[in-house]
C-alpha atoms as a PDB file:
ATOM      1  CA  UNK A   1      26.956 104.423  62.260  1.00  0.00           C
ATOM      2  CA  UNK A   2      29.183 103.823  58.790  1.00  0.00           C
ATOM      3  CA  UNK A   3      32.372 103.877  60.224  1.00  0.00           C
ATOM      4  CA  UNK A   4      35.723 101.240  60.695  1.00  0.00           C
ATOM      5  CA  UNK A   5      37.469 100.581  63.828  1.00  0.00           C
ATOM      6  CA  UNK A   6      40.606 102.797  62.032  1.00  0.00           C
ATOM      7  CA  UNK A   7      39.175 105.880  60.435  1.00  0.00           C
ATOM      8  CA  UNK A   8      35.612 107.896  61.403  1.00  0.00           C
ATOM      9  CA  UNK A   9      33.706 107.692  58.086  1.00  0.00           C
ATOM     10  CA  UNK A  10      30.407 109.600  59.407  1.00  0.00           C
ATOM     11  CA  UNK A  11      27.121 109.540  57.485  1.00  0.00           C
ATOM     12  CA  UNK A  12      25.825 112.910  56.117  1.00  0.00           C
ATOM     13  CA  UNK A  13      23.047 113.026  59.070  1.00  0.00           C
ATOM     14  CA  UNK A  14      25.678 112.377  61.622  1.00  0.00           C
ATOM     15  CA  UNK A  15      27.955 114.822  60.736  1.00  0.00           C
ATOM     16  CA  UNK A  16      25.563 117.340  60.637  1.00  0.00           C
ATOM     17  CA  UNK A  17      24.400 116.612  63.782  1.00  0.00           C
ATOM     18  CA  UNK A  18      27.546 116.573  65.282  1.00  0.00           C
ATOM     19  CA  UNK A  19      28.472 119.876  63.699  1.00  0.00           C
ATOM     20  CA  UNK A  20      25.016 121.474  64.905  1.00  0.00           C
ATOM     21  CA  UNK A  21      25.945 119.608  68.328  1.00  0.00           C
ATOM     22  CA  UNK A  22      29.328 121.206  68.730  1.00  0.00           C
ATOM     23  CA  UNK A  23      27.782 124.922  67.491  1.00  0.00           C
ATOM     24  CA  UNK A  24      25.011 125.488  68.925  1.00  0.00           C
ATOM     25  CA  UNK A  25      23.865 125.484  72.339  1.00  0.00           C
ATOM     26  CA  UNK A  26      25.385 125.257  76.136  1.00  0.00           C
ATOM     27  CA  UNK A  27      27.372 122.062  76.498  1.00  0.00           C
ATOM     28  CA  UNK A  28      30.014 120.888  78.705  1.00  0.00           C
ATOM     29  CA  UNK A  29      33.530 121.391  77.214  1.00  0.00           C
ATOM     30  CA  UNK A  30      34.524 117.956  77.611  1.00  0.00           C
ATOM     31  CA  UNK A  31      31.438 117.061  75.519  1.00  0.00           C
ATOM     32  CA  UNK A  32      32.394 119.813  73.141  1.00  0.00           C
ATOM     33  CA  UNK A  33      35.815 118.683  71.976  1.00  0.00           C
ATOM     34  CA  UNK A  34      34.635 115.005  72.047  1.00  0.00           C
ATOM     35  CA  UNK A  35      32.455 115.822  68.844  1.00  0.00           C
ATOM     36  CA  UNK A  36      34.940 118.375  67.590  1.00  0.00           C
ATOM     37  CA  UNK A  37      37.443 115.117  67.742  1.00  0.00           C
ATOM     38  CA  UNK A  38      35.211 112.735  65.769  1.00  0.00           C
ATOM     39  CA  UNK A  39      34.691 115.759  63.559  1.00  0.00           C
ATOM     40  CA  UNK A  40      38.333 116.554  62.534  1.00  0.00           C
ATOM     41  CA  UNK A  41      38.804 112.568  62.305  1.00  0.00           C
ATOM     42  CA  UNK A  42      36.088 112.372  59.854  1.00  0.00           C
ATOM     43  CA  UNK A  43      37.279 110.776  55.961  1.00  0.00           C
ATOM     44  CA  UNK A  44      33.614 111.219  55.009  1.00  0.00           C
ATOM     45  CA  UNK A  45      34.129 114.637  53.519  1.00  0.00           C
ATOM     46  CA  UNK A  46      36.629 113.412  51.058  1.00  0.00           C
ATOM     47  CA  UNK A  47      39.672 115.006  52.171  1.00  0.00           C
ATOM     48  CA  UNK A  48      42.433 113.420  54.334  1.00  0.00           C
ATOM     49  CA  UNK A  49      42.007 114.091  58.216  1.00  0.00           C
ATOM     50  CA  UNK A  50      44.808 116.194  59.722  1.00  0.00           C
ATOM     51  CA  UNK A  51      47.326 114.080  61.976  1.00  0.00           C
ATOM     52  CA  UNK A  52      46.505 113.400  65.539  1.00  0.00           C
ATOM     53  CA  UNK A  53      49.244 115.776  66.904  1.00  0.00           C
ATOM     54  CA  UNK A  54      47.831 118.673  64.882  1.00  0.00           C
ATOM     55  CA  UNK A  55      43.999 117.541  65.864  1.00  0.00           C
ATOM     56  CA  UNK A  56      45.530 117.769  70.020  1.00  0.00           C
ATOM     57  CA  UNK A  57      46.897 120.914  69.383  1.00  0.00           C
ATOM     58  CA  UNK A  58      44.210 122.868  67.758  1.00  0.00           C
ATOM     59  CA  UNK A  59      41.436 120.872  70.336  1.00  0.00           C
ATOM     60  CA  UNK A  60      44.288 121.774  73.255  1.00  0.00           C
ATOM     61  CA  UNK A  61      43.979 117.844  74.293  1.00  0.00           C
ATOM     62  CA  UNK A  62      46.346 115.521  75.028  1.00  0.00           C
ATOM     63  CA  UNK A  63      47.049 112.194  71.698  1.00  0.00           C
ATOM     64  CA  UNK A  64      46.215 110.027  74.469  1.00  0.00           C
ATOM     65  CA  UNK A  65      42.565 111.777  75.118  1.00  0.00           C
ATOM     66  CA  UNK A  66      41.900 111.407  70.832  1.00  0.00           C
ATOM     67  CA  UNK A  67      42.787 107.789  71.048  1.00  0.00           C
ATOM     68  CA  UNK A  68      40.263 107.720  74.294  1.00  0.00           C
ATOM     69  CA  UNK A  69      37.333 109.455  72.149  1.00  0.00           C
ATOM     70  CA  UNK A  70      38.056 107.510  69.082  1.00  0.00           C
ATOM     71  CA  UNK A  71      37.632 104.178  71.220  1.00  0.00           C
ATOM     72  CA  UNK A  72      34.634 105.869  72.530  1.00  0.00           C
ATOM     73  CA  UNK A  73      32.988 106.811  69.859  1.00  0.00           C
ATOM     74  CA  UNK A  74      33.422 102.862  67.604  1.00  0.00           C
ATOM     75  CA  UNK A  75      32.193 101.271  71.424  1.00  0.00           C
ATOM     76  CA  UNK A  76      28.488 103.389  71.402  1.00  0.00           C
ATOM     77  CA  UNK A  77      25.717 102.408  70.354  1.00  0.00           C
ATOM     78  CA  UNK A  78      24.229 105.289  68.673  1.00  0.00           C
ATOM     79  CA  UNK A  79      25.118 109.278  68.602  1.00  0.00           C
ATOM     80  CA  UNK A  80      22.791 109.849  71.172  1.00  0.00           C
ATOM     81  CA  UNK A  81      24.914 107.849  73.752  1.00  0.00           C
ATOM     82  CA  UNK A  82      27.982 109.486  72.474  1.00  0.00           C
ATOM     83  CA  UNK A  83      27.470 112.447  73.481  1.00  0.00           C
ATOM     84  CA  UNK A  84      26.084 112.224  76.887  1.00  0.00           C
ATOM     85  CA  UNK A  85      27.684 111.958  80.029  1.00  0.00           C
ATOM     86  CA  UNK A  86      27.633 109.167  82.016  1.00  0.00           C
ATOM     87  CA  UNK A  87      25.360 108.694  84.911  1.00  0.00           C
ATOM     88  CA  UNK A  88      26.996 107.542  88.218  1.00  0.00           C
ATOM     89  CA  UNK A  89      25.721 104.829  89.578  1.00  0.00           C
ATOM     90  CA  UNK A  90      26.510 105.897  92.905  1.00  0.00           C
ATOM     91  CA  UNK A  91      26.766 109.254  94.229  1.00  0.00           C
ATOM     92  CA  UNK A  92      30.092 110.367  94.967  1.00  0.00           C
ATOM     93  CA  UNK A  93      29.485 110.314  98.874  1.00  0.00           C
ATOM     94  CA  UNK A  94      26.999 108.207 100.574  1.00  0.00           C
ATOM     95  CA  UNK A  95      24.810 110.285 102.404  1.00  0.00           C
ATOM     96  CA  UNK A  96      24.941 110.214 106.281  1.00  0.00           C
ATOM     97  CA  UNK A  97      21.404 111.180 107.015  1.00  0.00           C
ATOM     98  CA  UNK A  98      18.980 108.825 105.784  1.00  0.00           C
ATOM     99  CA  UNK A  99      15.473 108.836 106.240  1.00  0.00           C
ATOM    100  CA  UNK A 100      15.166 107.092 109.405  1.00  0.00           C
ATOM    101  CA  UNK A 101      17.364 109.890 110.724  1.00  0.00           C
ATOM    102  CA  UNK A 102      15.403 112.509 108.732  1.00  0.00           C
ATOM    103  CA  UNK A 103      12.041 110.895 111.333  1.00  0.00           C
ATOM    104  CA  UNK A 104      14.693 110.841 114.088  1.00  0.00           C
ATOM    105  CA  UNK A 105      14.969 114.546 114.095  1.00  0.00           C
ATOM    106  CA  UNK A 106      11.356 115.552 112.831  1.00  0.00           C
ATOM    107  CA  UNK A 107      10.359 113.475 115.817  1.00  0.00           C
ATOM    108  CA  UNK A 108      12.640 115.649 118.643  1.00  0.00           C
ATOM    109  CA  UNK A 109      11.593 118.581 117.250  1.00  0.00           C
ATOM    110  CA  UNK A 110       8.201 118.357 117.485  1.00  0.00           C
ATOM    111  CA  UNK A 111       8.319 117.213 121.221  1.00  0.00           C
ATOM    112  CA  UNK A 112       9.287 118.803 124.380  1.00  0.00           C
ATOM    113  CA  UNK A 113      12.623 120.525 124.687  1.00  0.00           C
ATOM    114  CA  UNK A 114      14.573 119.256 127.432  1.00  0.00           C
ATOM    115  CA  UNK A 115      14.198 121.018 130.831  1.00  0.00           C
ATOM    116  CA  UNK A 116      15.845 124.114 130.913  1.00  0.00           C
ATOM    117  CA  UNK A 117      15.276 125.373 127.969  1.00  0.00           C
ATOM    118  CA  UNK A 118      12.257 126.756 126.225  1.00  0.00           C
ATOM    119  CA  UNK A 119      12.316 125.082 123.408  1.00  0.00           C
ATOM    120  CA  UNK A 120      14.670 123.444 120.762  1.00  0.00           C
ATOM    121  CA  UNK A 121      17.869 125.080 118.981  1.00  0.00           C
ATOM    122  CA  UNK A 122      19.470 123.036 116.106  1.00  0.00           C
ATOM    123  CA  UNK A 123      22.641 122.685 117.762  1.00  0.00           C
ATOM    124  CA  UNK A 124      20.581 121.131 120.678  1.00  0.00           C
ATOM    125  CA  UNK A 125      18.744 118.616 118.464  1.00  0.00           C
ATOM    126  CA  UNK A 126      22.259 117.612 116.598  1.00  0.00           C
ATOM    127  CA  UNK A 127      23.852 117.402 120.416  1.00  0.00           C
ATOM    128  CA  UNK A 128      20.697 115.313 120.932  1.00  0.00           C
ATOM    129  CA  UNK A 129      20.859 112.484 118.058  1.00  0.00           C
ATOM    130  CA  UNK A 130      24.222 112.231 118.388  1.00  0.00           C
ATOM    131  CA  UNK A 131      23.605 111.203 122.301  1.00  0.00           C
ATOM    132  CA  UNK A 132      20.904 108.802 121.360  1.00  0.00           C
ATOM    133  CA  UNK A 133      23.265 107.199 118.916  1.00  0.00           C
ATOM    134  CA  UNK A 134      20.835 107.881 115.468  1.00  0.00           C
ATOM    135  CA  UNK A 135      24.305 109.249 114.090  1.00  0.00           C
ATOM    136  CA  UNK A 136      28.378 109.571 115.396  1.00  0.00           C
ATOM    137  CA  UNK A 137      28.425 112.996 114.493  1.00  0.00           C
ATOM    138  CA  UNK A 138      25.452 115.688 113.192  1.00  0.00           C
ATOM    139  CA  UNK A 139      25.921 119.232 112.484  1.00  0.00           C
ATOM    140  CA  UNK A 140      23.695 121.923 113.104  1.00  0.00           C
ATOM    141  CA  UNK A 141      23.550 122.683 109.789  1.00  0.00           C
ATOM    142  CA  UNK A 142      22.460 119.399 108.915  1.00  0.00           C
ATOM    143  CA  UNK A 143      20.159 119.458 110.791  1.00  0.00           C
ATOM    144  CA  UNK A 144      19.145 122.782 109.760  1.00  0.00           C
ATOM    145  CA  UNK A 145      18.767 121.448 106.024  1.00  0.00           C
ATOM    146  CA  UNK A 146      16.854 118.397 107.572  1.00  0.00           C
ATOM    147  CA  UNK A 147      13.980 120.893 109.065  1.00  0.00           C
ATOM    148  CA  UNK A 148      14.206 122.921 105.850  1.00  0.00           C
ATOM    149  CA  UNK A 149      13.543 120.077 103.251  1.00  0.00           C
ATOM    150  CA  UNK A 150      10.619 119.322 105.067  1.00  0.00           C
ATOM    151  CA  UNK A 151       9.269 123.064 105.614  1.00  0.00           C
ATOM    152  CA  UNK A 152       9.926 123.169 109.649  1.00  0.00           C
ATOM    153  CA  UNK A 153      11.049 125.769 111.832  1.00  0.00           C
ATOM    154  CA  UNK A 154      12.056 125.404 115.083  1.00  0.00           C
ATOM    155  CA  UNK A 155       9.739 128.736 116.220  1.00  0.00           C
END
């Protein structure tokens, strides 16, 4: 990309891309005013790029949230990158049922129900793992999901 660590000089091709980015199609907003920020801070076109404070305003961002997406965009490696959001590495919640608890489950519901009753009810199978200790706590509904994922029914 032809640009300086002060002002956004885009090439032809990247402007235009950016401009057919930030027109066309569903995007995120966030994604949205990041290219319509590189856009307004472009010198490429010839003519001076307005000040930051007007470039917040009409974007409705904060000066701070230019700076960010000006040190964004002169970090990437390509367009491409640019424009996409980051993947997290982890997801926001580890999950509590894993896949030896998934077998867990499968496994009590598929054998006998406990004397007394004719057969097994999710809240009796979450009442059940948590008593064998495969979890501290279990939902029905997790359970529920648990069955579902792998196309069981308790009938």
């Amino acid at each position: 990309m032809a640009r300086t660590e002060k002002q956004v000089n885009l090439t032809k091709e990247l402007r235009k891309e950016l401009e057919q980015f930030a027109t066309t199609g569903v995007r995120s907003v966030k994604l949205l005013k990041r290219a319509r920020i590189i856009l307004a801070l472009d010198v490429s076109t010839g003519t001076k790029p307005e000040k930051e404070d007007n470039i917040a305003k009409h974007i409705e961002v904060s000066r701070q949230t230019i700076q960010n997406v000006k040190k964004a965009f002169f970090a990437s490696a390509d367009i491409a990158s640019f424009l996409q959001r980051k993947k997290r590495e982890t997801p926001p919640v580890p999950p509590k049922i894993t896949g030896e608890i998934e077998a867990h489950i499968i496994a009590l519901a598929c054998s006998e129900p406990p004397k007394g009753f004719s057969r097994w009810s999710l809240r009796l199978l979450a009442d059940k793992c948590v008593k064998l200790d495969y979890a501290e706590e279990m939902s029905h509904m997790a359970v529920s999901r648990v069955l579902k994922k792998h196309k069981l029914s308790l009938t």
